[in-house]
N, C-alpha and C. Protein backbone atom coordinates (compact mmCIF):
# COMPACT_ATOMS: atom_id res chain seq x y z
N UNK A 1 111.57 100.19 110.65
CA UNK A 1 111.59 99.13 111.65
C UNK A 1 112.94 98.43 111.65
N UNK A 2 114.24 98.97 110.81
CA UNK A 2 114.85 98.23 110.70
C UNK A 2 116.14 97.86 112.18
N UNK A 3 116.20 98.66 113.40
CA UNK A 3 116.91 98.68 114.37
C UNK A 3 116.02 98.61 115.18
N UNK A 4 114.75 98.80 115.23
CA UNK A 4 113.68 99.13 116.52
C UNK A 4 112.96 97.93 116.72
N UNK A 5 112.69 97.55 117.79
CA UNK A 5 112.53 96.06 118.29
C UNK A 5 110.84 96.74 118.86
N UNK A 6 109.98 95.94 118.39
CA UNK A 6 108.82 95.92 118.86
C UNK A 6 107.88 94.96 119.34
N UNK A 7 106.48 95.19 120.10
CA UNK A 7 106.07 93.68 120.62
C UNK A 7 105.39 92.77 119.89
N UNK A 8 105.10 91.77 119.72
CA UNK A 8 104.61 90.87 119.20
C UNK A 8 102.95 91.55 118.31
N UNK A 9 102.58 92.20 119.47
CA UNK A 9 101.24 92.42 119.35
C UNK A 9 101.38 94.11 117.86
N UNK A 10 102.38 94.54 118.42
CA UNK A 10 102.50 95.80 117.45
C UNK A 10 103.01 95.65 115.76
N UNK A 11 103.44 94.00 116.17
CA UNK A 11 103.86 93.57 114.78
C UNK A 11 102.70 93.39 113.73
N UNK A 12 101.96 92.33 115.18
CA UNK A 12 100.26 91.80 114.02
C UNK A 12 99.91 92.99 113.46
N UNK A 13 99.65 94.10 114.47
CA UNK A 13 99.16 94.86 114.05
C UNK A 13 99.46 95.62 112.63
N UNK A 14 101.23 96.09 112.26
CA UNK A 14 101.45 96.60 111.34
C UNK A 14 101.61 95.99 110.43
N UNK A 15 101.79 94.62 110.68
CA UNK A 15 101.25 93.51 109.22
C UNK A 15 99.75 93.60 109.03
N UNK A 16 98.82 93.79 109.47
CA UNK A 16 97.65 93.87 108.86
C UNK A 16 97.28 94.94 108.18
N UNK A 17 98.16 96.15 108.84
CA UNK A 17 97.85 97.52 108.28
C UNK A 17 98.47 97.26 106.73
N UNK A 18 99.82 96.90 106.88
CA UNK A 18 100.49 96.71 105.61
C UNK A 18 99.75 96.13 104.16
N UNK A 19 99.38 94.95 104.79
CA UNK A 19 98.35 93.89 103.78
C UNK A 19 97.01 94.35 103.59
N UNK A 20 96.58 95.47 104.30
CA UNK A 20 95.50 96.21 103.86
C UNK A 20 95.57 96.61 102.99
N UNK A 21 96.59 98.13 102.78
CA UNK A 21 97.19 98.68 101.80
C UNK A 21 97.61 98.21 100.24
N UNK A 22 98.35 97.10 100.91
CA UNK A 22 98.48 96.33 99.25
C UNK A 22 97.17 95.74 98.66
N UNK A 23 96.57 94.81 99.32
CA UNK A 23 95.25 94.94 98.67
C UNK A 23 94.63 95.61 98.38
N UNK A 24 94.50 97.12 99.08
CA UNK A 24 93.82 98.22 98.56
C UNK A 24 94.41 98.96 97.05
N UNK A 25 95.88 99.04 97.06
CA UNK A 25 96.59 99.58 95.61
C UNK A 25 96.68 98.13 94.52
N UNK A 26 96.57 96.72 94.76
CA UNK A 26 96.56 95.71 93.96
C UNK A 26 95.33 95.70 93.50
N UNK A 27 94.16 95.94 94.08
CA UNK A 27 92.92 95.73 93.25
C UNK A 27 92.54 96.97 93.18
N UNK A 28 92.99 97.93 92.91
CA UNK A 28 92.27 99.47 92.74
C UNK A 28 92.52 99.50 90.87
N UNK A 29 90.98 99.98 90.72
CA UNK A 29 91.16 99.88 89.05
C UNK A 29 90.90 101.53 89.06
N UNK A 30 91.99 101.59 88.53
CA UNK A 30 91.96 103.72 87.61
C UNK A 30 90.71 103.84 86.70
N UNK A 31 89.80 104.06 86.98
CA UNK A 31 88.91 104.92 85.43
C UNK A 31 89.39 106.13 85.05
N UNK A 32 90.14 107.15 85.32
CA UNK A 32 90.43 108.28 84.84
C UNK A 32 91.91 108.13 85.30
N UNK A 33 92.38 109.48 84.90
CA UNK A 33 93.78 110.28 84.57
C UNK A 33 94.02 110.40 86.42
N UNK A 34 93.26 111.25 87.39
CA UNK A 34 93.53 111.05 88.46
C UNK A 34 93.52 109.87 89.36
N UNK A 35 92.92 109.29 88.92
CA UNK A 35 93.08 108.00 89.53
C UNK A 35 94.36 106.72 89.13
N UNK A 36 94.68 107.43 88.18
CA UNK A 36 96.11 106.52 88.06
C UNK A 36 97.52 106.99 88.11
N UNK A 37 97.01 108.20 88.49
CA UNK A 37 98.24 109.63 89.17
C UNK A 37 98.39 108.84 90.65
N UNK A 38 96.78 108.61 91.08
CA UNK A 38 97.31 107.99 92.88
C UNK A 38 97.68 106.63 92.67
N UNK A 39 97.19 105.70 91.99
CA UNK A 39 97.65 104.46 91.97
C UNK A 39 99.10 104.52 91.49
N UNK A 40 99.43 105.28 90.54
CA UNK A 40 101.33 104.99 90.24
C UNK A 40 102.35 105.66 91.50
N UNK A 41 101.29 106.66 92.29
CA UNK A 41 101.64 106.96 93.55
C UNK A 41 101.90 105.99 94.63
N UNK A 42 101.12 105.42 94.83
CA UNK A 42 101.15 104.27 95.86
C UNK A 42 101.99 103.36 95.52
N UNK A 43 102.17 103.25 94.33
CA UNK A 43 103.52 102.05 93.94
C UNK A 43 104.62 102.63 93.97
N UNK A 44 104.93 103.79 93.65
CA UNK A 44 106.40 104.59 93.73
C UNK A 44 106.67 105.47 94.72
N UNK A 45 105.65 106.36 95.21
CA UNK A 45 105.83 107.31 96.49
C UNK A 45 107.01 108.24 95.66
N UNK A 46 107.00 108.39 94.14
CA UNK A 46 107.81 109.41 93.60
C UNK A 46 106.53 110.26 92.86
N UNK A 47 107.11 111.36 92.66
CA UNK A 47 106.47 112.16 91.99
C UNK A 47 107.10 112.49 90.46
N UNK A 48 108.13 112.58 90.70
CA UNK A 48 108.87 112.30 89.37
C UNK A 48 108.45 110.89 88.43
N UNK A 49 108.53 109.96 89.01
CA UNK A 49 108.91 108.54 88.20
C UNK A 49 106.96 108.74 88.02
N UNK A 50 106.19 108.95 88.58
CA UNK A 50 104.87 109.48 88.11
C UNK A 50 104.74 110.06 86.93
N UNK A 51 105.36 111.19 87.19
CA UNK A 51 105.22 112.31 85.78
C UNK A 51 105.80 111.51 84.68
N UNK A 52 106.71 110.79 85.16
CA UNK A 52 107.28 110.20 83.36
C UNK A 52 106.83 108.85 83.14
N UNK A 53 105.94 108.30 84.17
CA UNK A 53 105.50 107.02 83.23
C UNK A 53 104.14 107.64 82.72
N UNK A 54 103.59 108.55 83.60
CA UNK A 54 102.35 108.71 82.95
C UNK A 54 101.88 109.94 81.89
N UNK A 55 103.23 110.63 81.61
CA UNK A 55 103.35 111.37 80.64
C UNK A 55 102.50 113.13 81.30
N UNK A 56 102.71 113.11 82.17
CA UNK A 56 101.90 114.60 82.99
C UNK A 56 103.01 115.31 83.40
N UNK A 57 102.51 116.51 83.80
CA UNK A 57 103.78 117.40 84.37
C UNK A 57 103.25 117.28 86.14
N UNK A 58 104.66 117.95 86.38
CA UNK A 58 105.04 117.43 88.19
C UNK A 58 104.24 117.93 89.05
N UNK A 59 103.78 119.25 88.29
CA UNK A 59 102.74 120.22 88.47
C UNK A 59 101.07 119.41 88.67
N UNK A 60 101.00 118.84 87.87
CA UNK A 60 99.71 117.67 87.80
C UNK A 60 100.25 116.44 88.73
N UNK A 61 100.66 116.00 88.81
CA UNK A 61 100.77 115.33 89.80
C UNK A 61 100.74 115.95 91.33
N UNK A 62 101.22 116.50 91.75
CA UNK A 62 101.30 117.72 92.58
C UNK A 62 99.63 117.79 92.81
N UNK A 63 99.28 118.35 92.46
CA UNK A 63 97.62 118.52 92.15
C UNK A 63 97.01 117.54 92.62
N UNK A 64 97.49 116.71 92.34
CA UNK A 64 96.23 115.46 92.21
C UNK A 64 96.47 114.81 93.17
N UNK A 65 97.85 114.81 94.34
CA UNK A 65 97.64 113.86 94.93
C UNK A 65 97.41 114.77 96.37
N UNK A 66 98.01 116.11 96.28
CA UNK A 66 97.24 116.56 97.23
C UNK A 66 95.83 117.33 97.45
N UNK A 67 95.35 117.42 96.22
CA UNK A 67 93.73 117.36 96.42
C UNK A 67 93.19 116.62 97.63
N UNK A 68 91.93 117.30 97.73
CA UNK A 68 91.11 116.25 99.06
C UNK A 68 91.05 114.29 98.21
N UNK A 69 91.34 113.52 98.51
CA UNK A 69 91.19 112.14 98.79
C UNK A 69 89.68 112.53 98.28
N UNK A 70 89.38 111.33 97.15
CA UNK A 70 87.88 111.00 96.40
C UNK A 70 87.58 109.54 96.84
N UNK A 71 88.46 108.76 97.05
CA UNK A 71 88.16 107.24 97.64
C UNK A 71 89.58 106.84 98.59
N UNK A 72 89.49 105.96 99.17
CA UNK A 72 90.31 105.78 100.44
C UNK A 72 91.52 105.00 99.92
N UNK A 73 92.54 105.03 98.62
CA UNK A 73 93.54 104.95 98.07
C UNK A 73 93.69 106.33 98.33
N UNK A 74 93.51 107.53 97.71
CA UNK A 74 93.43 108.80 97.28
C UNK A 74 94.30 109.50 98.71
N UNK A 75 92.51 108.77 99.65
CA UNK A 75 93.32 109.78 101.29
C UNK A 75 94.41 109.08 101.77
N UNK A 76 94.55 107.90 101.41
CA UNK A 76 95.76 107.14 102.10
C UNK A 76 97.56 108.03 101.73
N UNK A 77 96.87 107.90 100.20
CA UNK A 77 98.23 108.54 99.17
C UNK A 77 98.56 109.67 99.90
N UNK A 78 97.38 110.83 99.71
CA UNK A 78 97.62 112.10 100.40
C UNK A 78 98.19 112.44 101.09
N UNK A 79 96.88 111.77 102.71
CA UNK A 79 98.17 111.82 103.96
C UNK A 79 99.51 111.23 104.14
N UNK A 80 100.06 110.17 103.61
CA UNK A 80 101.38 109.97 103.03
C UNK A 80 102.52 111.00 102.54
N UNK A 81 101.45 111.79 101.14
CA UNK A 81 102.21 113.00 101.00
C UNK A 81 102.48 113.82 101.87
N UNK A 82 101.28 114.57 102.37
CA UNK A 82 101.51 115.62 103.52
C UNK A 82 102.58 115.56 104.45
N UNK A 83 103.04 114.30 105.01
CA UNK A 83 103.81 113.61 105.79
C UNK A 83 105.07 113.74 105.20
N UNK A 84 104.85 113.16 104.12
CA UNK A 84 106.53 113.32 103.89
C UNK A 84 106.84 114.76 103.31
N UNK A 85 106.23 115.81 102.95
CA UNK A 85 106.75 117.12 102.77
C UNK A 85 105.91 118.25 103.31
N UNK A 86 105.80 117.62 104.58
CA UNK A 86 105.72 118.17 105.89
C UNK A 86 106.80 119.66 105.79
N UNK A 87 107.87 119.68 105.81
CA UNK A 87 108.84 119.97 106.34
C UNK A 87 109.34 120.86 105.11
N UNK A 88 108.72 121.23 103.96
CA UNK A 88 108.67 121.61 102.80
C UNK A 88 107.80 122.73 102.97
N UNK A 89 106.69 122.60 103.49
CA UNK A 89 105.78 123.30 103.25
C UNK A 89 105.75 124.26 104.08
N UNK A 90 106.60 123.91 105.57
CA UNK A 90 106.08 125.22 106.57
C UNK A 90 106.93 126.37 106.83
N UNK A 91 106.44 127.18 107.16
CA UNK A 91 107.15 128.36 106.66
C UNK A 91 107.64 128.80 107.58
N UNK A 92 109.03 129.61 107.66
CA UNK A 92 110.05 129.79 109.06
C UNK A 92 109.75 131.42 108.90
N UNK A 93 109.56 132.34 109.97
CA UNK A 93 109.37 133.54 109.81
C UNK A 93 110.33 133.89 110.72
């Protein structure tokens, strides 16, 4: 958003989406190993800085966040991923 001028109404809107989100990754409690693969996801959107705080390989992370979504952090993370390595994945013949 940082050059693109939008309307008033598209703002509310992506501030609420925004403040959804953070409340959804601020109060999300991990019980397991995958579940704090997506939560250190949602705070970093790295896959690397993942693997080394949480001591897993890139490979497991990898795994886990594009698995099907188990609760709606999970699918949020996901489709996030998919999105951003979009362009990774498809294949030029």
């Amino acid at each position: 958003m940082a050059n693109k001028f939008i309307t008033l109404e598209k703002a509310k809107t992506e501030i609420k989406r925004l403040q959804y989100y953070v409340n959804l990754v601020e109060t999300y409690e991990p019980i397991n190993l995958e579940q704090e693969i997506v939560k250190e996801y949602a705070k970093t959107s790295s896959i690397n800085e993942v693997s080394r705080r949480l001591n897993v390989s890139y490979e497991t992370v990898v795994d886990v966040i594009s698995s099907m979504g188990k609760d709606e952090l999970h699918k949020l993370v996901r489709s996030g991923y998919m999105k951003k390595t979009k362009h990774s994945r498809t294949y030029s013949y």
